[in-house]
Protein backbone atom coordinates (compact mmCIF):
# COMPACT_ATOMS: atom_id res chain seq x y z
CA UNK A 1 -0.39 -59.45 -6.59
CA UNK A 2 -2.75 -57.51 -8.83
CA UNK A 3 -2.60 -54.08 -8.40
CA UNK A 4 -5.75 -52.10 -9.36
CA UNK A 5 -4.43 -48.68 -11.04
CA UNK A 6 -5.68 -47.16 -14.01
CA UNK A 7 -3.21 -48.20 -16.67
CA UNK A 8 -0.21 -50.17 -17.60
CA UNK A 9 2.81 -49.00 -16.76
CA UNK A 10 6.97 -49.60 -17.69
CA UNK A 11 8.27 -51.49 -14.81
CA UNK A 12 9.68 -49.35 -11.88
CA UNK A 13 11.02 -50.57 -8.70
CA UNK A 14 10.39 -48.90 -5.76
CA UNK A 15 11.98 -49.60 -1.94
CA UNK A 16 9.74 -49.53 0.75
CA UNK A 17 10.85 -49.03 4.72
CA UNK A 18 9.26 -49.48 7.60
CA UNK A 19 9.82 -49.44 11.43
CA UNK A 20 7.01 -50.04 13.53
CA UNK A 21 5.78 -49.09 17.35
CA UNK A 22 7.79 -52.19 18.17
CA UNK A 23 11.25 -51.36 17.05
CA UNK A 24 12.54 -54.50 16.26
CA UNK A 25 14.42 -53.11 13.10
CA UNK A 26 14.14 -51.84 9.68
CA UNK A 27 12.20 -54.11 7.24
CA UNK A 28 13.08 -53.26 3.60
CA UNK A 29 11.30 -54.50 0.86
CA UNK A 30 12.39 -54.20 -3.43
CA UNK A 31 8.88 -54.08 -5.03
CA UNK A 32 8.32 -54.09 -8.90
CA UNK A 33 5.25 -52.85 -10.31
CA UNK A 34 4.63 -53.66 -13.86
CA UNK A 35 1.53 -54.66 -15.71
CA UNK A 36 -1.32 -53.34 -13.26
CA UNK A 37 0.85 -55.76 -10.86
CA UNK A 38 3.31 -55.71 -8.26
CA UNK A 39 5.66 -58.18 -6.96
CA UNK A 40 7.83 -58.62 -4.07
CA UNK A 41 11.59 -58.74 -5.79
CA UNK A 42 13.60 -59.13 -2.47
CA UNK A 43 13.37 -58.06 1.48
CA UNK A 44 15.97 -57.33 4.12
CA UNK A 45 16.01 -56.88 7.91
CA UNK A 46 18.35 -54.24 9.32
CA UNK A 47 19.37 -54.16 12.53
CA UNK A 48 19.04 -51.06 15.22
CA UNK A 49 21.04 -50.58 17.54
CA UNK A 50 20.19 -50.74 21.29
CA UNK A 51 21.33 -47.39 22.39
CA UNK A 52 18.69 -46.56 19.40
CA UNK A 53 15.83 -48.01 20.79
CA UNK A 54 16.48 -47.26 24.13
CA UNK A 55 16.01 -43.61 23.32
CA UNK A 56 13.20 -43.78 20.97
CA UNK A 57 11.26 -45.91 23.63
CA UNK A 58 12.54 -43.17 26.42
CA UNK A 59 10.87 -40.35 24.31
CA UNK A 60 7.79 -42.13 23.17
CA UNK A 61 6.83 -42.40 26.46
CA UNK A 62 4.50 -40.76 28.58
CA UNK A 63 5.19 -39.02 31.59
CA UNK A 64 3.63 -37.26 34.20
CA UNK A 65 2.56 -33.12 33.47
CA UNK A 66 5.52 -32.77 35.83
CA UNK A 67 8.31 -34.25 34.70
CA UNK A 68 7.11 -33.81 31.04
CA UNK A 69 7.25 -29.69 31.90
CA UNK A 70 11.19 -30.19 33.62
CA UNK A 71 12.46 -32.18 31.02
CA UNK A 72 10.75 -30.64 27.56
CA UNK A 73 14.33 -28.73 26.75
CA UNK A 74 15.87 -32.39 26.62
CA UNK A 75 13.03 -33.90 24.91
CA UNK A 76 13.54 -31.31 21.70
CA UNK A 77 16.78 -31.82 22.07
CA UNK A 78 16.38 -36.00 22.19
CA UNK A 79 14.09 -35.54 19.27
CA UNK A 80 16.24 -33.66 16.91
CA UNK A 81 19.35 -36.08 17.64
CA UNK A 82 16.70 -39.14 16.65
CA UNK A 83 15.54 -37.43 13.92
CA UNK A 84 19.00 -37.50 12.18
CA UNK A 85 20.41 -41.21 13.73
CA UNK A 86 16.52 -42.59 12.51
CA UNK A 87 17.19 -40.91 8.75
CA UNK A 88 20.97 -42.13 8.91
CA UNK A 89 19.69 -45.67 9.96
CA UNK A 90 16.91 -45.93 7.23
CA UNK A 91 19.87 -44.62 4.29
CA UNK A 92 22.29 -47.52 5.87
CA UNK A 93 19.47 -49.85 5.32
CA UNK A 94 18.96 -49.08 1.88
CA UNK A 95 22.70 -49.09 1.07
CA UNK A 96 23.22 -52.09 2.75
CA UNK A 97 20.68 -54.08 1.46
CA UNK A 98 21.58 -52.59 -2.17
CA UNK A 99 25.12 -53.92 -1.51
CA UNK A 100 23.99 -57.39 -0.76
CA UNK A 101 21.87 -57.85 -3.22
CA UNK A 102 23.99 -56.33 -6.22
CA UNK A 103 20.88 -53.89 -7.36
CA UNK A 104 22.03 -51.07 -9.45
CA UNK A 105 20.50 -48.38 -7.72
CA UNK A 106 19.40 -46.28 -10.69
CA UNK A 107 16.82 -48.96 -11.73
CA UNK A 108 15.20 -47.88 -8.04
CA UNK A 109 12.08 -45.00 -9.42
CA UNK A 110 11.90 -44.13 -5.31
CA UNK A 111 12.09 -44.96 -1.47
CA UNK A 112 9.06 -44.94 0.45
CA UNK A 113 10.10 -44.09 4.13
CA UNK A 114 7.18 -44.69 6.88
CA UNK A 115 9.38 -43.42 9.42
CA UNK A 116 9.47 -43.74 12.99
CA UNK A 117 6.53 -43.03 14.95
CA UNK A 118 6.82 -40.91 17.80
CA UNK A 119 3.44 -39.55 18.48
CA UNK A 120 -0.09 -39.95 17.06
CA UNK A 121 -2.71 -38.28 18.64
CA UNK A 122 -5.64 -37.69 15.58
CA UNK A 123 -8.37 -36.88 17.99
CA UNK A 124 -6.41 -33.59 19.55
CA UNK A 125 -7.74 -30.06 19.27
CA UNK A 126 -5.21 -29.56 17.02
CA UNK A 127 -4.59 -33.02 15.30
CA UNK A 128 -1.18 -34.31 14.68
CA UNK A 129 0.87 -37.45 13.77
CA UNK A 130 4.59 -37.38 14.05
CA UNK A 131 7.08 -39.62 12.35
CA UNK A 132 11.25 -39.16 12.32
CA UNK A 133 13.68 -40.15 10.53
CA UNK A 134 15.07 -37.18 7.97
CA UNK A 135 14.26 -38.28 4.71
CA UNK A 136 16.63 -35.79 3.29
CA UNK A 137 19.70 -38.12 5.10
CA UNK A 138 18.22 -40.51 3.00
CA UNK A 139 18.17 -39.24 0.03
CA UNK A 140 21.39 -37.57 0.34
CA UNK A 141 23.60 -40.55 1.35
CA UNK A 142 21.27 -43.41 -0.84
CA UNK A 143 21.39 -40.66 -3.69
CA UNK A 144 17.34 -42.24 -4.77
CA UNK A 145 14.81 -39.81 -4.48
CA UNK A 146 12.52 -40.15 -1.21
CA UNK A 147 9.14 -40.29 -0.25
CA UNK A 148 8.03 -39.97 3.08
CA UNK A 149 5.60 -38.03 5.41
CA UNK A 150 2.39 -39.93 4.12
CA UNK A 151 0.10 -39.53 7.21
CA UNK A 152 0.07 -35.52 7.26
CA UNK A 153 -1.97 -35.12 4.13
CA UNK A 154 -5.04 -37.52 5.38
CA UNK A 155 -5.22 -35.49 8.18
CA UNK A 156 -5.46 -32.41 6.91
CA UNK A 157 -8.12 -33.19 5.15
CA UNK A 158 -9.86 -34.52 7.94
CA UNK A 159 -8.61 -37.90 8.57
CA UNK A 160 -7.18 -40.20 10.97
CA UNK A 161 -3.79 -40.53 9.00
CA UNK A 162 -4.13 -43.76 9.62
CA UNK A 163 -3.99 -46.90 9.16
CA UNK A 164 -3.12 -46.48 5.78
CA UNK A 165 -1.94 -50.36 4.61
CA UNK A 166 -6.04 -50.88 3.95
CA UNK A 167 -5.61 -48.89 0.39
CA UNK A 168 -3.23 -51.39 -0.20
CA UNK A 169 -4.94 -54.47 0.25
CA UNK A 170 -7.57 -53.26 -1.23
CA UNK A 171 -5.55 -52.79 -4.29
CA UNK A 172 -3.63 -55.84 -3.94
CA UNK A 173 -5.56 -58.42 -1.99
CA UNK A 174 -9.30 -57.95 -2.55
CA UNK A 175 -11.23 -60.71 -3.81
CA UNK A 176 -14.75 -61.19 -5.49
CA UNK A 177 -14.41 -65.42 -3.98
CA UNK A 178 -14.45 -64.58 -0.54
CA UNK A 179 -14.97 -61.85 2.35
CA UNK A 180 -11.42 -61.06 3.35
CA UNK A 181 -10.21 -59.67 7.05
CA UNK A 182 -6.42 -58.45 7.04
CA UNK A 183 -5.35 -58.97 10.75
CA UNK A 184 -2.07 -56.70 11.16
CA UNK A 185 -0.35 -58.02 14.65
CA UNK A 186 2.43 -55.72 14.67
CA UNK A 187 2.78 -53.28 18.13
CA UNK A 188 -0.92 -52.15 17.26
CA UNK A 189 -2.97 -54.57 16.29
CA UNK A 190 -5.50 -53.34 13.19
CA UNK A 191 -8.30 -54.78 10.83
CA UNK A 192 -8.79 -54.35 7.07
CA UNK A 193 -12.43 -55.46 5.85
CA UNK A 194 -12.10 -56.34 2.47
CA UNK A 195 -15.76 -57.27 1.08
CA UNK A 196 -16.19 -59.55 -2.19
CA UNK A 197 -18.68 -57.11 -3.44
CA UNK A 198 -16.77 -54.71 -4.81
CA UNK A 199 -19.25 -52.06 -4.30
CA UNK A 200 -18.95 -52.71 -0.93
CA UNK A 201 -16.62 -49.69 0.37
CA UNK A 202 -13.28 -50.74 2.71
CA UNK A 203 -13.51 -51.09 6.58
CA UNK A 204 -10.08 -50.56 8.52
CA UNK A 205 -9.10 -49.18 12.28
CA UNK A 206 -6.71 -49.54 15.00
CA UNK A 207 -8.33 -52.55 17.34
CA UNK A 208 -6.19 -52.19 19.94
CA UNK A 209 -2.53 -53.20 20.87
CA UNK A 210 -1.18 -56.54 19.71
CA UNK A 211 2.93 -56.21 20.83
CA UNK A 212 3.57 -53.10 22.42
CA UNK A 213 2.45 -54.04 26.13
CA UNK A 214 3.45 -57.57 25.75
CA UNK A 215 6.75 -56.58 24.69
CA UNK A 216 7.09 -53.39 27.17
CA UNK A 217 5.74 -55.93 30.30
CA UNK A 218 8.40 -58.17 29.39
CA UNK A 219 11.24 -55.95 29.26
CA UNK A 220 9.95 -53.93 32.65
CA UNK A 221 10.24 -57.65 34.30
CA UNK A 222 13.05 -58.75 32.33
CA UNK A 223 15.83 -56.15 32.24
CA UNK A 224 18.71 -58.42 31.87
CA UNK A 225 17.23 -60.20 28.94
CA UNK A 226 18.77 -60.67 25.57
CA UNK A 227 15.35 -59.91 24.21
CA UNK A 228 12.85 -56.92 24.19
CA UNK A 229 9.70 -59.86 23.67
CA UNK A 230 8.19 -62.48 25.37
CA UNK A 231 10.17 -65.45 23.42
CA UNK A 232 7.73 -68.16 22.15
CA UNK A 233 5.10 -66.55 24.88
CA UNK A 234 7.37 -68.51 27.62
CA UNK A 235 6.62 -66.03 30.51
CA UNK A 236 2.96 -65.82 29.46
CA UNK A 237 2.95 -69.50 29.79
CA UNK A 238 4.10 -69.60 33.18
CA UNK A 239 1.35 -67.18 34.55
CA UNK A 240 -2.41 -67.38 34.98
CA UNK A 241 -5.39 -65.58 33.28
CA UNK A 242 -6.31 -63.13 35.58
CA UNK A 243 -9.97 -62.42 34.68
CA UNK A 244 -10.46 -59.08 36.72
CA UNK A 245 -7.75 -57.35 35.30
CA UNK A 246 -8.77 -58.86 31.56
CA UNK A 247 -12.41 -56.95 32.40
CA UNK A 248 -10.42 -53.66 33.67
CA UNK A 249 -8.48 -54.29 30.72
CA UNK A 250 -11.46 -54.45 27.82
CA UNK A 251 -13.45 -51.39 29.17
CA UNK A 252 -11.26 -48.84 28.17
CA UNK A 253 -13.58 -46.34 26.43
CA UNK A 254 -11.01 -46.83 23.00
CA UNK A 255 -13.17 -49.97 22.62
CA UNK A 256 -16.43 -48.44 22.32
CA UNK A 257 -15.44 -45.79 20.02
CA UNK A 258 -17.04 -46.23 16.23
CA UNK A 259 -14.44 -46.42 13.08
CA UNK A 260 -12.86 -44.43 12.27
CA UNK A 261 -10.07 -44.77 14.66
CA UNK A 262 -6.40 -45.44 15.33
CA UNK A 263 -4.36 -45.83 18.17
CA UNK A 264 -0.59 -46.31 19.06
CA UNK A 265 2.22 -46.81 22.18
CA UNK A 266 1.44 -43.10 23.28
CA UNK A 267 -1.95 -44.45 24.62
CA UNK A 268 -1.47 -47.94 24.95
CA UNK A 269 1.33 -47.28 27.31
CA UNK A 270 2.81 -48.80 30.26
CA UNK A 271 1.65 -46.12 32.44
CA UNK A 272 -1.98 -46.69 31.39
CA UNK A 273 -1.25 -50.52 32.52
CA UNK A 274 -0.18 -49.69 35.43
CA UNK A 275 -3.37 -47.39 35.81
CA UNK A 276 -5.47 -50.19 35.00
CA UNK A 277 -3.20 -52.90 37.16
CA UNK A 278 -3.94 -50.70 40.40
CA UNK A 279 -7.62 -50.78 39.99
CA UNK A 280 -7.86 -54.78 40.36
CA UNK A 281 -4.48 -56.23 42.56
CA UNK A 282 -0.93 -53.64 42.62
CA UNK A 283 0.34 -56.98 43.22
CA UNK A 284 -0.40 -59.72 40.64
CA UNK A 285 2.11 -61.75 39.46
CA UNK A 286 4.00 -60.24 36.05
CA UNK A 287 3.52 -63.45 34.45
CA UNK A 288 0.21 -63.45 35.43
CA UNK A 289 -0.24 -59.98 33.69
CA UNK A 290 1.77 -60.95 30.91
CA UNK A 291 -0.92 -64.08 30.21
CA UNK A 292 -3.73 -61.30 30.54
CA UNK A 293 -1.97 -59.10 28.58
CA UNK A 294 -2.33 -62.04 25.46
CA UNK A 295 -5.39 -62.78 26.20
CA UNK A 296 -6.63 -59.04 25.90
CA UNK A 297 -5.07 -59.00 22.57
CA UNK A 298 -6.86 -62.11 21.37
CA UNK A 299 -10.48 -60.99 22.91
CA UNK A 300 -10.27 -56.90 21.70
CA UNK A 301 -9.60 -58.47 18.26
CA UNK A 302 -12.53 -60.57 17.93
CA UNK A 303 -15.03 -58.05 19.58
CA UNK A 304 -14.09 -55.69 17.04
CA UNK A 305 -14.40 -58.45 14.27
CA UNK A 306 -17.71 -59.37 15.58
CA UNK A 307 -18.70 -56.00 15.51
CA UNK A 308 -18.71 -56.37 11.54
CA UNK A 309 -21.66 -58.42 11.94
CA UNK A 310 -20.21 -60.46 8.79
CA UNK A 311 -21.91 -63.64 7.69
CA UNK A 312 -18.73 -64.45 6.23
CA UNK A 313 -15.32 -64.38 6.19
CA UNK A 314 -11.27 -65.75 6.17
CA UNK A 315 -8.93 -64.16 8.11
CA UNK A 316 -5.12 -63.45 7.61
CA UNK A 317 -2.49 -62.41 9.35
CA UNK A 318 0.69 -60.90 9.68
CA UNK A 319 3.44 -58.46 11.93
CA UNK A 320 5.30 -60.23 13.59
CA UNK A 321 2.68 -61.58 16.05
CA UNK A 322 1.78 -63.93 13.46
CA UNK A 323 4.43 -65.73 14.51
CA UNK A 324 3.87 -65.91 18.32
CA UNK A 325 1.86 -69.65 18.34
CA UNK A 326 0.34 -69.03 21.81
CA UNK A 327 -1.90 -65.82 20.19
CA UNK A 328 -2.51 -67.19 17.23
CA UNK A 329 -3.68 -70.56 19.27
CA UNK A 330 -5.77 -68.07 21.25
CA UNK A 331 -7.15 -66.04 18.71
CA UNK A 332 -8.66 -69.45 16.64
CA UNK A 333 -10.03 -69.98 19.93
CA UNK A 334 -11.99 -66.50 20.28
CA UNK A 335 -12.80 -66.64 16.53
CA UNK A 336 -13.70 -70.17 16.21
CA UNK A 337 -11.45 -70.57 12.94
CA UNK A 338 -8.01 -71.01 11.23
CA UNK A 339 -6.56 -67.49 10.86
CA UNK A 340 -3.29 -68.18 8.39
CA UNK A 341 -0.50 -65.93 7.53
CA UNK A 342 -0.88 -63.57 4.79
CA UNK A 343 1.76 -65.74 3.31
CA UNK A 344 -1.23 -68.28 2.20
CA UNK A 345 -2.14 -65.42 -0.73
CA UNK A 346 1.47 -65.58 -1.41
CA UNK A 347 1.81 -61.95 -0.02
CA UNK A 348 5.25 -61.91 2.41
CA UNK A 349 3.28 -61.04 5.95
CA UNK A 350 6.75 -60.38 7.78
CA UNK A 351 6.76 -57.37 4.59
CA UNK A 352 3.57 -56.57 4.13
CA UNK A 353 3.82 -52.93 5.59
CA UNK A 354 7.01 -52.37 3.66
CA UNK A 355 5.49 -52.98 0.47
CA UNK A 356 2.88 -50.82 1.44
CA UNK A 357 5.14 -47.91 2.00
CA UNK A 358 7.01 -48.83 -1.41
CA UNK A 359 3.17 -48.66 -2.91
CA UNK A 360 2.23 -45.37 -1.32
CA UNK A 361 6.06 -44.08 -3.02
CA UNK A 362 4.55 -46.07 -6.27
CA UNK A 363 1.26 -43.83 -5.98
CA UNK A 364 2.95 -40.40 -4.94
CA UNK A 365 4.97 -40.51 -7.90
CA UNK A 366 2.73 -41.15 -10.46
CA UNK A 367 0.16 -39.23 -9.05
CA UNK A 368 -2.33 -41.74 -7.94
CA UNK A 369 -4.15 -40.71 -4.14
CA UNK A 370 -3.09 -43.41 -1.33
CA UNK A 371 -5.96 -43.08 1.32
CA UNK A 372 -9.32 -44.46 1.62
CA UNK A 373 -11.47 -42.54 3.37
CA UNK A 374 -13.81 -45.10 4.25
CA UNK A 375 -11.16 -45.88 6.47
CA UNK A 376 -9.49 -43.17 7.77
CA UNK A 377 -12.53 -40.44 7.64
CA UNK A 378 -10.93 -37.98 5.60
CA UNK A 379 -13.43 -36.09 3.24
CA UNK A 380 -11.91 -36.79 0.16
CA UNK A 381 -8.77 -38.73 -1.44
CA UNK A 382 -5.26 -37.30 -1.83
CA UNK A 383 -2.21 -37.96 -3.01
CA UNK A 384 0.12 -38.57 -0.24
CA UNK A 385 3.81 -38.10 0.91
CA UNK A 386 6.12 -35.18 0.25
CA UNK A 387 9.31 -35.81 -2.54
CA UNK A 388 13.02 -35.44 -1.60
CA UNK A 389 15.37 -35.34 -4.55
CA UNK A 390 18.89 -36.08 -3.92
């Protein structure tokens, strides 16, 4: 991977984390960057526990006015206590994975912690993102100094905070042979538009949601399950596309809204699917909406690609709903051609956005800004993420 920064450097090794909207654990990635270059060295998934996720999907949701109001005192309280057991989880991942692979911590320059996402809402009054997860824990008990808090900065300056993975694949994945799209299928699906012409500028946004309401429909219909996702699309299979609830679906005004833009589980929630599942039939099938649901990831992605107007382009892919066949099968369908993992270019898709977090904790520390804003509208470029020295 050729990484476009202004000069040669010693080799450093940086850790990147990352948790996304779909909780499925802690990916952990050992990056080198030497050369103008930087290479994947090693990658670990830690687990979270249940109890974990149950909570953080219990506060990311949205409630009525109502019961938000009665129950605010527990909320602060709910998000202090996942605050800590998020930063305690993220240090355990980085000594664990430090113990299994024999690294001597002291050759590791930094951490680059995304954190956990609890709210994003850009487009307020008074703009915000939040992410938890103290990164002093993690500095503390990993004893490596920490970056996190990347997404603040961007927005103060007048962007979306996100997505922020297009500066990365711009410096690690561009190429003059061909026009490149960068399909992200993690719980929010998002684009990167990487021309061949390098004078060209970046294109990136939020599409739409790729896991979060397949995975939240399943486990609202499945709450026995062993799993928190739709298994090789199984109960997707069983149902049937359900075109006036696809329509219902695909007019949500996020659609029509020009990049810049980004999105997350706070608005793509299961109370706006319900919304949305009342105005066509209270009483479809769940498989049936689970088949929609797959479909409306497929079809938001490729009216946003078409958008782009491109004459030409490859696609990859990666999140973990590159590996869900019955999407990808869908989406080749919609796009009318082969859209292969990011693993193709020899760049890990399962730890893609890892390595971009162990990037952005490359850039903060030497000084180099980590946001386009092309992408995320911000008015100029900064140097993002706040230090924690142990």
């Amino acid at each position: 991977m050729n990484s476009k920064t202004d000069q040669s450097i010693t080799p450093q090794f940086f850790i990147g984390l990352m948790c996304g909207t779909s909780i499925d654990g802690v990916d952990v990635a050992l990056v080198e960057f030497s050369d103008n270059q930087c290479r994947l060295v090693d990658s670990y998934l830690h687990p979270i526990e249940d109890e974990v996720k149950q909570k953080l999907r219990s506060l990311c949701s949205l409630s009525n006015k109502e019961i938000y109001l009665t129950n605010i005192e527990h909320r602060i309280e709910l998000l202090g206590e996942l605050d800590t057991r998020m930063g305690e989880i993220f240090a355990d991942s980085v000594n664990e994975f430090i113990r299994l692979k024999h690294l001597d911590k002291r050759s590791i320059a930094a951490i680059g912690s995304h954190g956990q996402t609890i709210r994003h809402q850009p487009a307020n009054k008074a703009p915000f993102t939040l992410q938890i997860g103290d990164p002093n824990l993690i500095a503390f008990r990993t004893g490596i100094t920490t970056v996190a808090d990347f997404r603040r900065m961007d927005i103060a300056a007048g962007g979306q905070g996100a997505p922020l993975a297009p500066a990365f694949h711009n410096a690690v994945m561009r190429s003059e042979g061909e026009n490149r799209i960068i399909l992200n299928l993690g719980g929010i699906a998002n684009i990167t538009l990487l021309p061949q012409d390098l004078n060209e500028p970046v294109i990136g946004f939020d599409t739409g949601t790729a896991n979060t309401l397949l995975d939240v429909w399943y486990m609202q219909n499945h709450p026995d399950s062993g799993d928190d996702f739709d298994r090789d699309s199984a109960f997707a299979l069983r149902g049937n596309l359900d075109q006036n609830l696809l329509v219902h679906l695909c007019d949500d005004p996020y659609f029509k809204l020009p990049p810049p833009k980004s999105t997350g589980r706070e608005y793509f929630s299961l109370e706006w699917l319900w919304q949305k599942i009342k105005q066509v039939d209270k009483n479809l099938p769940p498989a049936d909406v689970q088949r929609t649901l797959l479909e409306f990831t497929a079809v938001t992605i490729r009216d946003a690609i078409n958008r782009l107007n491109l004459p030409n382009y490859q696609i990859y892919t990666c999140g973990g709903g590159s590996h869900n066949a019955f999407l990808i099968e869908r989406l080749e369908l919609h796009l009318e051609r082969s859209v292969p993992a990011t693993d193709s270019i020899n760049i890990s898709g399962d730890y893609l956005e890892a390595i971009t977090f162990a990037w952005l904790a490359y850039c903060r520390i030497n000084k180099i800004p980590g946001n386009l804003p092309s992408v995320t509208g911000a008015r100029e470029r900064k140097i993002l993420g706040a230090v924690y020295i142990p």
